[in-house]
PDB file of N, CA and C in Angstrom:
ATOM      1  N   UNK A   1     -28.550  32.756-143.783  1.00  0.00           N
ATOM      2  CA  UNK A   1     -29.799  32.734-143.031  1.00  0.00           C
ATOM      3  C   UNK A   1     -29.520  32.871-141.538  1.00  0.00           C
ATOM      4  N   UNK A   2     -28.675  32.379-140.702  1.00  0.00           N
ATOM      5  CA  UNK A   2     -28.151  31.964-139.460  1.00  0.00           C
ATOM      6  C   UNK A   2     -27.627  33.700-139.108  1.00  0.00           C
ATOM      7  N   UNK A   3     -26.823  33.964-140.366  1.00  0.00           N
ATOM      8  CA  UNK A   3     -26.404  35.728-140.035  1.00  0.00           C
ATOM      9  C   UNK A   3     -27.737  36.574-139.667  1.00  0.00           C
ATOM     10  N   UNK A   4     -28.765  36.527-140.661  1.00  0.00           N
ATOM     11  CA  UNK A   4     -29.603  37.164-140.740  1.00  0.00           C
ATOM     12  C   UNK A   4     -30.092  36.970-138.842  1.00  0.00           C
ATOM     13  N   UNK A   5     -30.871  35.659-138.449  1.00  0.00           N
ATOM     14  CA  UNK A   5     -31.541  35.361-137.224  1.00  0.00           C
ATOM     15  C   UNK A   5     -30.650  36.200-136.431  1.00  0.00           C
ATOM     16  N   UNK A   6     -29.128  36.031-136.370  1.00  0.00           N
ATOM     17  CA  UNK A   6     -28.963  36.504-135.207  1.00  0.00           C
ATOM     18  C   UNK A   6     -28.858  37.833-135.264  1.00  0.00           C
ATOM     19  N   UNK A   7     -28.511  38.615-136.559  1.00  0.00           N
ATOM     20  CA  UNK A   7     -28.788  39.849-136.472  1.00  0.00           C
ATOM     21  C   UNK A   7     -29.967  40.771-135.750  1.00  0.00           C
ATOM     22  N   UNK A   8     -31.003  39.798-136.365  1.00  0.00           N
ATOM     23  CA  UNK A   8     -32.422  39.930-136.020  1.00  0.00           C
ATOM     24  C   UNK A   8     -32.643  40.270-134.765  1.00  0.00           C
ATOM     25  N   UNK A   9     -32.371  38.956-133.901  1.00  0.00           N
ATOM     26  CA  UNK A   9     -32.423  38.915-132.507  1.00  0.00           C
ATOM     27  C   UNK A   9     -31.423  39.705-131.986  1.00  0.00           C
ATOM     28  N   UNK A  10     -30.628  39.871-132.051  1.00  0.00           N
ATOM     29  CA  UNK A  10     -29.397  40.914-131.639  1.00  0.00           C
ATOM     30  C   UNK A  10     -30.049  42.643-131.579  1.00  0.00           C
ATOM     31  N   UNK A  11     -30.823  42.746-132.663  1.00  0.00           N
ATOM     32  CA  UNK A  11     -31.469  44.212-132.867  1.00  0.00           C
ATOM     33  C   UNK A  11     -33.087  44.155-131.842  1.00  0.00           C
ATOM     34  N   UNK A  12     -33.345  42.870-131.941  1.00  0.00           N
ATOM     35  CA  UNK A  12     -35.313  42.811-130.828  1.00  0.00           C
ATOM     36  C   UNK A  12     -33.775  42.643-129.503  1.00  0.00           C
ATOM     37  N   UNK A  13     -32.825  42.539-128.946  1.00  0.00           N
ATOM     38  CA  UNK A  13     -32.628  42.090-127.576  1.00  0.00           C
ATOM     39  C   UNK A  13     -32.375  43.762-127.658  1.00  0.00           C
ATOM     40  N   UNK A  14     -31.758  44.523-128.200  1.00  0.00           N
ATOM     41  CA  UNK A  14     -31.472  45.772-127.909  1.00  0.00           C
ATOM     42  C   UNK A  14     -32.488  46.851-127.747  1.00  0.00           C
ATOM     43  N   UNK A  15     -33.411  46.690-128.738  1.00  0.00           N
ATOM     44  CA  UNK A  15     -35.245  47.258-128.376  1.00  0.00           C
ATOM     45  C   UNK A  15     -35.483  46.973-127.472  1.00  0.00           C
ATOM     46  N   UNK A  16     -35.637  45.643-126.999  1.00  0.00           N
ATOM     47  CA  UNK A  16     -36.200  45.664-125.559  1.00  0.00           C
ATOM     48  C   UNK A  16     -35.499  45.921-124.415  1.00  0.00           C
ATOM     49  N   UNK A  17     -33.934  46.123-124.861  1.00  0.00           N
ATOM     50  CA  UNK A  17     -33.353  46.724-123.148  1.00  0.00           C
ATOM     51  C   UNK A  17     -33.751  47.892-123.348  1.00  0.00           C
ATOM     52  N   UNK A  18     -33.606  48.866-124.135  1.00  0.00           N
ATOM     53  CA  UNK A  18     -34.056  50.560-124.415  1.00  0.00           C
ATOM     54  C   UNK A  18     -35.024  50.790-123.995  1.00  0.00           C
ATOM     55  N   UNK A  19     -36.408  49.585-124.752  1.00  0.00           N
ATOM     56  CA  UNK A  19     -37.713  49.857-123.833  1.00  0.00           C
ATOM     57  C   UNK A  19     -37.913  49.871-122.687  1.00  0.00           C
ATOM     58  N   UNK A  20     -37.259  48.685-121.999  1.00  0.00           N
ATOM     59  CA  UNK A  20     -37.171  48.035-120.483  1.00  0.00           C
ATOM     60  C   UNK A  20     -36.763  49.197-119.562  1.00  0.00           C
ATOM     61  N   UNK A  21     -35.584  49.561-119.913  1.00  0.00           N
ATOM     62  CA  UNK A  21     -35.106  51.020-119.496  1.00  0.00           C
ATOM     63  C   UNK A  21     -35.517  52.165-119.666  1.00  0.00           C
ATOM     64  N   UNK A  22     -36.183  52.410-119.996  1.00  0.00           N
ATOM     65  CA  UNK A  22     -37.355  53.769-120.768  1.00  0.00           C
ATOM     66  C   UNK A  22     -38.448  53.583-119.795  1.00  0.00           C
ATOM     67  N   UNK A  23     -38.991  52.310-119.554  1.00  0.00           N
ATOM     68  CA  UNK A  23     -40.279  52.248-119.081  1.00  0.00           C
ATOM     69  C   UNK A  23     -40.367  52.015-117.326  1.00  0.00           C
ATOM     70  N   UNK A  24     -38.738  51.801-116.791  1.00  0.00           N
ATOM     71  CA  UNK A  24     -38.856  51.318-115.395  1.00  0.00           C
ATOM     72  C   UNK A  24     -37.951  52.626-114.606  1.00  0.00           C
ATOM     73  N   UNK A  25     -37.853  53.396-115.178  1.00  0.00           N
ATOM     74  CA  UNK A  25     -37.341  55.256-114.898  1.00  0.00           C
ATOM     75  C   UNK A  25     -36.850  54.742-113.999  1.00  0.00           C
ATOM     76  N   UNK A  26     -37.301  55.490-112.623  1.00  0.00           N
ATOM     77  CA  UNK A  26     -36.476  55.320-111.102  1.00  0.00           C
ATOM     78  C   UNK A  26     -36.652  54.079-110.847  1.00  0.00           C
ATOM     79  N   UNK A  27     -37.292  52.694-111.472  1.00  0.00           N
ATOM     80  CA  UNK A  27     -37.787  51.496-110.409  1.00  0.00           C
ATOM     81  C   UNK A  27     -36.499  50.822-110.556  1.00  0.00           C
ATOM     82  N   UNK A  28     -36.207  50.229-109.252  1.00  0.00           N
ATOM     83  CA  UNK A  28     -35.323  49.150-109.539  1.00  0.00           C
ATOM     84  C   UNK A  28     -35.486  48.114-110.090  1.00  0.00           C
ATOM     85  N   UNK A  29     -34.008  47.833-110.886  1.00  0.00           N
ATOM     86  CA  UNK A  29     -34.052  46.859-111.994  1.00  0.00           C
ATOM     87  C   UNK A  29     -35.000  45.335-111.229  1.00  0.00           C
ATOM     88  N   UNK A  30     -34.192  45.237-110.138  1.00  0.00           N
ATOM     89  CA  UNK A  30     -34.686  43.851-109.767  1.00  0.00           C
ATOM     90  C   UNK A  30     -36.204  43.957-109.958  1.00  0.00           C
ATOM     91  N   UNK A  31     -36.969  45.113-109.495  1.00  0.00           N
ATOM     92  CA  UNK A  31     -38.518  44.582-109.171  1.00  0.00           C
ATOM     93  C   UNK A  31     -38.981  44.667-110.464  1.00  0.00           C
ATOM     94  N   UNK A  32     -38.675  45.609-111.657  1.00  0.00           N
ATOM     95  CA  UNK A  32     -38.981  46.119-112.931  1.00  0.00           C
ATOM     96  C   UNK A  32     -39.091  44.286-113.391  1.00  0.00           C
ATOM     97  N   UNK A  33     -38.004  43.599-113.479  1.00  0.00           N
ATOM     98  CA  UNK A  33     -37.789  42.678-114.542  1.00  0.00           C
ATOM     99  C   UNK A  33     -39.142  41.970-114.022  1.00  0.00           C
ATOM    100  N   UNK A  34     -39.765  41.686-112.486  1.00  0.00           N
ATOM    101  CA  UNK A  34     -41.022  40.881-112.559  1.00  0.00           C
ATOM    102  C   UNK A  34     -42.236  41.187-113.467  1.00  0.00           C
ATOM    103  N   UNK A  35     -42.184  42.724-113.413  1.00  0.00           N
ATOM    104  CA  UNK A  35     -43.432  43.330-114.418  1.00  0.00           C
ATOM    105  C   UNK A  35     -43.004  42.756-116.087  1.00  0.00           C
ATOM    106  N   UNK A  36     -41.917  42.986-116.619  1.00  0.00           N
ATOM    107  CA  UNK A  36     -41.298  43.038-118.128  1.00  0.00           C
ATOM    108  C   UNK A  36     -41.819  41.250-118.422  1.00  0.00           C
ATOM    109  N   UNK A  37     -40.909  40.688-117.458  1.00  0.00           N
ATOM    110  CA  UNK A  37     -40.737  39.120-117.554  1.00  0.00           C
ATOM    111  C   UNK A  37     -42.687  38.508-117.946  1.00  0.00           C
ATOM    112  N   UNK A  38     -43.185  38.699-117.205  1.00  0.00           N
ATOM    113  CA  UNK A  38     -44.498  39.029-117.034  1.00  0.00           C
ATOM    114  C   UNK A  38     -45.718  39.261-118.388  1.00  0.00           C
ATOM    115  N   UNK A  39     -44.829  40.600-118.679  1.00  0.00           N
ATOM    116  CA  UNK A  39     -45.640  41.068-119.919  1.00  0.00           C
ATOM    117  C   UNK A  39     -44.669  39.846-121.363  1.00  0.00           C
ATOM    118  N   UNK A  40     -44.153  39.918-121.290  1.00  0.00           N
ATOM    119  CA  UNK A  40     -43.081  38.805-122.552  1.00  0.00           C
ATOM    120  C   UNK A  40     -43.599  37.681-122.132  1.00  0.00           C
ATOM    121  N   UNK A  41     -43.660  36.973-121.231  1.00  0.00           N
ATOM    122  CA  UNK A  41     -44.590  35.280-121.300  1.00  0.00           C
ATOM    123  C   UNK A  41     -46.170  35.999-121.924  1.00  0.00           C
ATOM    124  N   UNK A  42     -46.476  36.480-121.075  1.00  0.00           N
ATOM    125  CA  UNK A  42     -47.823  36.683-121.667  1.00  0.00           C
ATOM    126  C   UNK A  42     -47.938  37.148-123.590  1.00  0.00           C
ATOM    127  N   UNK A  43     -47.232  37.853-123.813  1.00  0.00           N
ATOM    128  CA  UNK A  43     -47.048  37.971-125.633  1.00  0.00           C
ATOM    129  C   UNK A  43     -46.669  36.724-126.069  1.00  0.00           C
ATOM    130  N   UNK A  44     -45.927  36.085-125.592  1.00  0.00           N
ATOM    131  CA  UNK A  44     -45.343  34.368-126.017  1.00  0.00           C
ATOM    132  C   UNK A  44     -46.748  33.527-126.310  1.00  0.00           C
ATOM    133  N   UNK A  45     -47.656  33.258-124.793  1.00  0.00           N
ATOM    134  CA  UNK A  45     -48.510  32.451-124.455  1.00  0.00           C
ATOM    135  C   UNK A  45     -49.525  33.008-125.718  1.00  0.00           C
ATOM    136  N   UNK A  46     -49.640  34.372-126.278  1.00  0.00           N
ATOM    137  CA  UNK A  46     -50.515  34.908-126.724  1.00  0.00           C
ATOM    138  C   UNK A  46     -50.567  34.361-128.573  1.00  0.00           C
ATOM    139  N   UNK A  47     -49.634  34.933-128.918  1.00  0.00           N
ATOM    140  CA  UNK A  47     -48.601  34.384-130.288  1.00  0.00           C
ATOM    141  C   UNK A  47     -48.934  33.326-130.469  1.00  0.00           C
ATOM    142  N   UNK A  48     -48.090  32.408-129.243  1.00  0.00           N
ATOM    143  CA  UNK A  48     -48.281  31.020-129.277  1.00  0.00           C
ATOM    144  C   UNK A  48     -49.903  30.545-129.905  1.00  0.00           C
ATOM    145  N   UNK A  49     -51.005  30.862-128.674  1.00  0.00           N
ATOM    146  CA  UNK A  49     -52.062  30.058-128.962  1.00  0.00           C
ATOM    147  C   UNK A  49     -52.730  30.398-130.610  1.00  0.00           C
ATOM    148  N   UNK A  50     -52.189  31.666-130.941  1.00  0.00           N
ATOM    149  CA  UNK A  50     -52.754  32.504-132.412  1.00  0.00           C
ATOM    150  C   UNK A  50     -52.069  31.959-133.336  1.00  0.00           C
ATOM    151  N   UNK A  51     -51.184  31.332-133.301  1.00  0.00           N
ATOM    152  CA  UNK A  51     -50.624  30.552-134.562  1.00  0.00           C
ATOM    153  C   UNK A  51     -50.870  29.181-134.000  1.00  0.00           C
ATOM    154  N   UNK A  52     -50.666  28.594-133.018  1.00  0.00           N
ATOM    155  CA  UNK A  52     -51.312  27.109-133.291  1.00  0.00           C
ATOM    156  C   UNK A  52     -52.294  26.933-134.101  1.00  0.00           C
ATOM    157  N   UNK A  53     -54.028  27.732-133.453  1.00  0.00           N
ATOM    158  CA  UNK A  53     -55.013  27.550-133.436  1.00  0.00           C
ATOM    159  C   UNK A  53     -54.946  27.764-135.193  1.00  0.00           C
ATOM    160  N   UNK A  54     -54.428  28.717-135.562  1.00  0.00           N
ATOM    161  CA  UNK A  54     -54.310  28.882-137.322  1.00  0.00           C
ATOM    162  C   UNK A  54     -53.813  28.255-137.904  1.00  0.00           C
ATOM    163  N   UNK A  55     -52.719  27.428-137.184  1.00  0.00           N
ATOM    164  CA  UNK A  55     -52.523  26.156-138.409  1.00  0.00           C
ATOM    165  C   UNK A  55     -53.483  25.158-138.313  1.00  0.00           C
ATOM    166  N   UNK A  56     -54.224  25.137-137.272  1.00  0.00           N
ATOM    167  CA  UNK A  56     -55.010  23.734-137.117  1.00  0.00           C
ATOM    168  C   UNK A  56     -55.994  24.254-137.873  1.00  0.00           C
ATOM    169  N   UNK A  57     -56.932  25.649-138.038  1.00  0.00           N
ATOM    170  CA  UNK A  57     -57.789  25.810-138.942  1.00  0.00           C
ATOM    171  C   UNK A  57     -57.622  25.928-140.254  1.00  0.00           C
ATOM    172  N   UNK A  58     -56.413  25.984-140.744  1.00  0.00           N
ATOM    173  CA  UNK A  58     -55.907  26.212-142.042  1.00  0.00           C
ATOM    174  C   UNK A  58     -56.961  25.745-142.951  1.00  0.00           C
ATOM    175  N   UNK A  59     -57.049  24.398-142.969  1.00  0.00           N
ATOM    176  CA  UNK A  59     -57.809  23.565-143.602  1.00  0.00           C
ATOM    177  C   UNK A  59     -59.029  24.262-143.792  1.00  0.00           C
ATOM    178  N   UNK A  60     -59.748  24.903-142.814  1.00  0.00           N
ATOM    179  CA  UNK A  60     -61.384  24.832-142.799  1.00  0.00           C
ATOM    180  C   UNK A  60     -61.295  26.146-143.087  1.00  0.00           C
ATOM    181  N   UNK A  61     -60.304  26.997-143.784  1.00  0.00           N
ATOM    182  CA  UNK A  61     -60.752  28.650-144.053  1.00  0.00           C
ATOM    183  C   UNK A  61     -61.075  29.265-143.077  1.00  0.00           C
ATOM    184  N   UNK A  62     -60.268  29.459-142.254  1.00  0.00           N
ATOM    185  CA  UNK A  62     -61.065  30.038-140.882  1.00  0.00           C
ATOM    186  C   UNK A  62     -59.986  30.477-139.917  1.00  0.00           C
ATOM    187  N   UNK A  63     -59.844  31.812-139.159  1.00  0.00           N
ATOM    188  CA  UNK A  63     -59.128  31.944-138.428  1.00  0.00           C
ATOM    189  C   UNK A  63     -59.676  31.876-137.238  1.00  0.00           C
ATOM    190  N   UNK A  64     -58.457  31.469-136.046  1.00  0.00           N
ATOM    191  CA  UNK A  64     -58.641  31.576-134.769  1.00  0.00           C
ATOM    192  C   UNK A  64     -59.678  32.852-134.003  1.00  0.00           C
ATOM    193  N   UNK A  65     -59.456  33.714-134.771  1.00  0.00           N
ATOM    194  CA  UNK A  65     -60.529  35.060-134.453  1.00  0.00           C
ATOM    195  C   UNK A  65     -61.777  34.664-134.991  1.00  0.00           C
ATOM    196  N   UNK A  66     -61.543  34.619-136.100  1.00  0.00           N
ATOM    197  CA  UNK A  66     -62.984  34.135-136.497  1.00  0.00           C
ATOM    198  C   UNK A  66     -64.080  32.822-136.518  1.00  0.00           C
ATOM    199  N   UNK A  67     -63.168  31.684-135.745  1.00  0.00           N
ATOM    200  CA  UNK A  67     -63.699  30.636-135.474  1.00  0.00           C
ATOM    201  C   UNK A  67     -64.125  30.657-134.060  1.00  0.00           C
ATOM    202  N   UNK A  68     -63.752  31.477-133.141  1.00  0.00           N
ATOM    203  CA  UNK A  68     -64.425  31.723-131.613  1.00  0.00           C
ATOM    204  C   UNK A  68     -65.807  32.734-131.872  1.00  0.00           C
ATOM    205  N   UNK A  69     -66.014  33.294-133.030  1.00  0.00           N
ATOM    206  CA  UNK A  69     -67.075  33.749-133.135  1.00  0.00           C
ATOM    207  C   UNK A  69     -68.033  32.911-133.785  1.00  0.00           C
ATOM    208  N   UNK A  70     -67.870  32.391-134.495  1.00  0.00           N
ATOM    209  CA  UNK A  70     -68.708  31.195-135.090  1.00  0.00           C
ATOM    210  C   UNK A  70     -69.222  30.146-134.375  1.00  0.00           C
ATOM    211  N   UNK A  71     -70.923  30.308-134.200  1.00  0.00           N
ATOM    212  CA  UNK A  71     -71.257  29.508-133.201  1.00  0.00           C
ATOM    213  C   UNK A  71     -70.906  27.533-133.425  1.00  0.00           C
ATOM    214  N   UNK A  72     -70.943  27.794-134.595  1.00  0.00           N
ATOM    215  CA  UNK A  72     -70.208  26.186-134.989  1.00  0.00           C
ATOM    216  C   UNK A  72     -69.213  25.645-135.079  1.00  0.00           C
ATOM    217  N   UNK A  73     -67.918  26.569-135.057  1.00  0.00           N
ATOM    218  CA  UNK A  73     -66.261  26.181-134.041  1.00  0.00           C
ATOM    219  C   UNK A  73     -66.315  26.817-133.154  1.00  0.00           C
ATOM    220  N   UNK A  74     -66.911  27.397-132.258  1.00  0.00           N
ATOM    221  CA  UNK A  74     -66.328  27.869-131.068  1.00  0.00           C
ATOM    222  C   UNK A  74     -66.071  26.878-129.659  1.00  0.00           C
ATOM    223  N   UNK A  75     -66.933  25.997-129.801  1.00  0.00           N
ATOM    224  CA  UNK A  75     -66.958  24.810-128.789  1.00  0.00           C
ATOM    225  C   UNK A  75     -65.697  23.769-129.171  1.00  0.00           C
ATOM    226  N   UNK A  76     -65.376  23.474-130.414  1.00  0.00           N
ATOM    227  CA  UNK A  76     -64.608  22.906-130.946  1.00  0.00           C
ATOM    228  C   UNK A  76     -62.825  23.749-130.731  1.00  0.00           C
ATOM    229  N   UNK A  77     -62.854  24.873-131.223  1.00  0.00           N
ATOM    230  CA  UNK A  77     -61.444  25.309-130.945  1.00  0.00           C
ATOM    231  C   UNK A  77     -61.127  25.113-129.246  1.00  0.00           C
ATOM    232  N   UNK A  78     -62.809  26.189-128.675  1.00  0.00           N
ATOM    233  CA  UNK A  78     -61.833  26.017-127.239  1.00  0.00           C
ATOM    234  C   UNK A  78     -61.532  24.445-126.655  1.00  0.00           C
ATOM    235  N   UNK A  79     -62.361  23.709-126.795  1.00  0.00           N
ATOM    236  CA  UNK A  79     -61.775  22.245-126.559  1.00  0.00           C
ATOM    237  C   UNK A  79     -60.292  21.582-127.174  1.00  0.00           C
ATOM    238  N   UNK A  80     -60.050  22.129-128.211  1.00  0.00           N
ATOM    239  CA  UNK A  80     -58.726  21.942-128.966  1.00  0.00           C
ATOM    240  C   UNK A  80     -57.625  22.696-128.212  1.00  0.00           C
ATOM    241  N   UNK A  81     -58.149  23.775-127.811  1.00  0.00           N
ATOM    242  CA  UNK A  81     -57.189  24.902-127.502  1.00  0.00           C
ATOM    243  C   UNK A  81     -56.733  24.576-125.776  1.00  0.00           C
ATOM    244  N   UNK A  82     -57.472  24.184-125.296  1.00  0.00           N
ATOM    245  CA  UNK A  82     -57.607  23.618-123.831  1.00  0.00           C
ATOM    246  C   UNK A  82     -56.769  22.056-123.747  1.00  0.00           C
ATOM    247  N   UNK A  83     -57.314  21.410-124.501  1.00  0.00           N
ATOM    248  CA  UNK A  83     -56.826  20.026-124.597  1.00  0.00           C
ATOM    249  C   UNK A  83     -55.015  19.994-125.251  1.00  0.00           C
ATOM    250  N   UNK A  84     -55.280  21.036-126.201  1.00  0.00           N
ATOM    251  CA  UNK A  84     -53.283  21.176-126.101  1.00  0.00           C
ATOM    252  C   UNK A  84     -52.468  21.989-126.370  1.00  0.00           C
ATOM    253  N   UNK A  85     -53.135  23.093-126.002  1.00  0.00           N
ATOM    254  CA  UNK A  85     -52.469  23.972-125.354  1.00  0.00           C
ATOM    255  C   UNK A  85     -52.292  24.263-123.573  1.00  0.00           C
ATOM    256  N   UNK A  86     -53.657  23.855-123.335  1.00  0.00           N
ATOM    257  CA  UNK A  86     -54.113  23.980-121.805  1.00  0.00           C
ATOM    258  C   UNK A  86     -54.869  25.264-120.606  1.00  0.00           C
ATOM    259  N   UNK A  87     -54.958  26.034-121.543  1.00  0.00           N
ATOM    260  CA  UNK A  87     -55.342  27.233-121.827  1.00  0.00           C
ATOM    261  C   UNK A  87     -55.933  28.170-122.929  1.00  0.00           C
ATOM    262  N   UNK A  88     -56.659  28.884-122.775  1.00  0.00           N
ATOM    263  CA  UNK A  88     -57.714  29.585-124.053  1.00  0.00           C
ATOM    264  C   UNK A  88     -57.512  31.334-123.438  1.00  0.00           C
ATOM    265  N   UNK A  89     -56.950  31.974-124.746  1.00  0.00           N
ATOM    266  CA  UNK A  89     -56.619  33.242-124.541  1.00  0.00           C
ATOM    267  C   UNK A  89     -58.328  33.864-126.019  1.00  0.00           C
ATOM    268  N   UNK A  90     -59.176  35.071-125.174  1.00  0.00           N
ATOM    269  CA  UNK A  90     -60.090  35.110-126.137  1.00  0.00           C
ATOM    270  C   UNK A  90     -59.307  35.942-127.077  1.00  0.00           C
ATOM    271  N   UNK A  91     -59.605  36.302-128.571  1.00  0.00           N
ATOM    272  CA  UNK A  91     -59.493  36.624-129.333  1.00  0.00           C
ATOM    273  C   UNK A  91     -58.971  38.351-128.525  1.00  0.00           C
ATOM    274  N   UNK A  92     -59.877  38.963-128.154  1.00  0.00           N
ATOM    275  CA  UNK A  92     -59.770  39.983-128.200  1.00  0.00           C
ATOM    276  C   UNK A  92     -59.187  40.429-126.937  1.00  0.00           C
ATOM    277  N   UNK A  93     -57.998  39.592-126.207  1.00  0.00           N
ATOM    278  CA  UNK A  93     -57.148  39.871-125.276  1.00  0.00           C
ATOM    279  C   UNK A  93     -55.665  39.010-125.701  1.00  0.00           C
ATOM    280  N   UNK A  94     -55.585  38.587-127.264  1.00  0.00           N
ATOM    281  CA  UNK A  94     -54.111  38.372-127.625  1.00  0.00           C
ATOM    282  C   UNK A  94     -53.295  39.647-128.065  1.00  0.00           C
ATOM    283  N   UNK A  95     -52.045  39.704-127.827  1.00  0.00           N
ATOM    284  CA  UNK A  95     -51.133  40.560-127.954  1.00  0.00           C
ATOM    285  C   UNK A  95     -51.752  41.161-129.068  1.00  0.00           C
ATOM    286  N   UNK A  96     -51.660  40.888-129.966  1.00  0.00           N
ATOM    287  CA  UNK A  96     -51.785  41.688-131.405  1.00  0.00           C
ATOM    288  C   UNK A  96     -53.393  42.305-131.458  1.00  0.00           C
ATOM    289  N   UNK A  97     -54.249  42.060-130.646  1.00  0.00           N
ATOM    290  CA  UNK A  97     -55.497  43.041-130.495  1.00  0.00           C
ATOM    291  C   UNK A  97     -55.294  44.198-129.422  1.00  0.00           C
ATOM    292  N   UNK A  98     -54.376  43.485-128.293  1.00  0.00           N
ATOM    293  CA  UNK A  98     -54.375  44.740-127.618  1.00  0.00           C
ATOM    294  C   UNK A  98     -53.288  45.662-128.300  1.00  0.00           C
ATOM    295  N   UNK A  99     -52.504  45.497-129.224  1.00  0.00           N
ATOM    296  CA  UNK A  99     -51.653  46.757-130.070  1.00  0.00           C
ATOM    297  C   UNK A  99     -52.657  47.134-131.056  1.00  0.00           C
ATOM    298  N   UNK A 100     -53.395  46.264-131.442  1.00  0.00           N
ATOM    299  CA  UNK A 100     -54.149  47.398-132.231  1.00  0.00           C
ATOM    300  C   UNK A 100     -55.201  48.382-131.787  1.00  0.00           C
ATOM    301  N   UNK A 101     -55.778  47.846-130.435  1.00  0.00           N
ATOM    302  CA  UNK A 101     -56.558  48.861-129.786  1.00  0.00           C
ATOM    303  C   UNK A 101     -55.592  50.194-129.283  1.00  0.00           C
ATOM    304  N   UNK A 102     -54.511  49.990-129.071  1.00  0.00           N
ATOM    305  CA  UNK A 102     -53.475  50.892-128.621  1.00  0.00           C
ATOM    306  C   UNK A 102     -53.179  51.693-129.716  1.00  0.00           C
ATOM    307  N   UNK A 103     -53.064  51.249-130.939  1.00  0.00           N
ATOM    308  CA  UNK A 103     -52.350  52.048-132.250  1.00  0.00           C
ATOM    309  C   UNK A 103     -54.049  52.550-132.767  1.00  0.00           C
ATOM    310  N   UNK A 104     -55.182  52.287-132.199  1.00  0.00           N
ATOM    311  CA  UNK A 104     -56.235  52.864-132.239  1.00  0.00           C
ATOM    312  C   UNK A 104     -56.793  52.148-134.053  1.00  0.00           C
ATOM    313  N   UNK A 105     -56.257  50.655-133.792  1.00  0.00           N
ATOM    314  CA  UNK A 105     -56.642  50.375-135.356  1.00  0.00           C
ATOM    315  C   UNK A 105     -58.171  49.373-135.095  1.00  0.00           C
TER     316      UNK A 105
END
């Protein structure tokens, strides 16, 4: 299992130097890494709040997407989501919506 992780991570650290390098052409490295660094907390913070919020709804059949639309958890998650996480990312500005608006899904 331990082989596998680091394989894993060994193959996402090499994607993202290729990308990193692909995407910052002439910029210098130093100023590039503020933009990269930047976009990776923000996918973290994003992830993050989308699987908390789904284990805490587990119980009630309900996902984090679909409980901010529901006028009867929506007051409830973001208070959950605020209170410990400390922050509320909406549904339709977490990482995995903006790739699917991008992959046009």
């Amino acid at each position: 299992m331990t082989d596998t992780v680091q394989k894993q991570s060994q193959e996402l650290a090499t994607q993202l130097w290729a990308i990193a390098n692909e995407l910052r052409g002439n910029m210098d490295a130093s100023k590039f890494k503020n933009y990269i660094l930047g976009v990776i907390f923000y996918r973290y913070l994003s992830e993050k709040t989308e699987s908390y919020m789904n284990d805490l709804l587990k119980d009630d059949g309900i996902s984090y997407r679909e409980a901010l639309k529901n006028e009867e958890f929506a007051p409830t998650v973001m208070e959950w989501s605020i209170g410990h996480l400390g922050y509320i990312i909406e549904p339709k500005y977490l990482w995995a919506s903006l790739i699917d608006e991008i992959k046009g899904a």
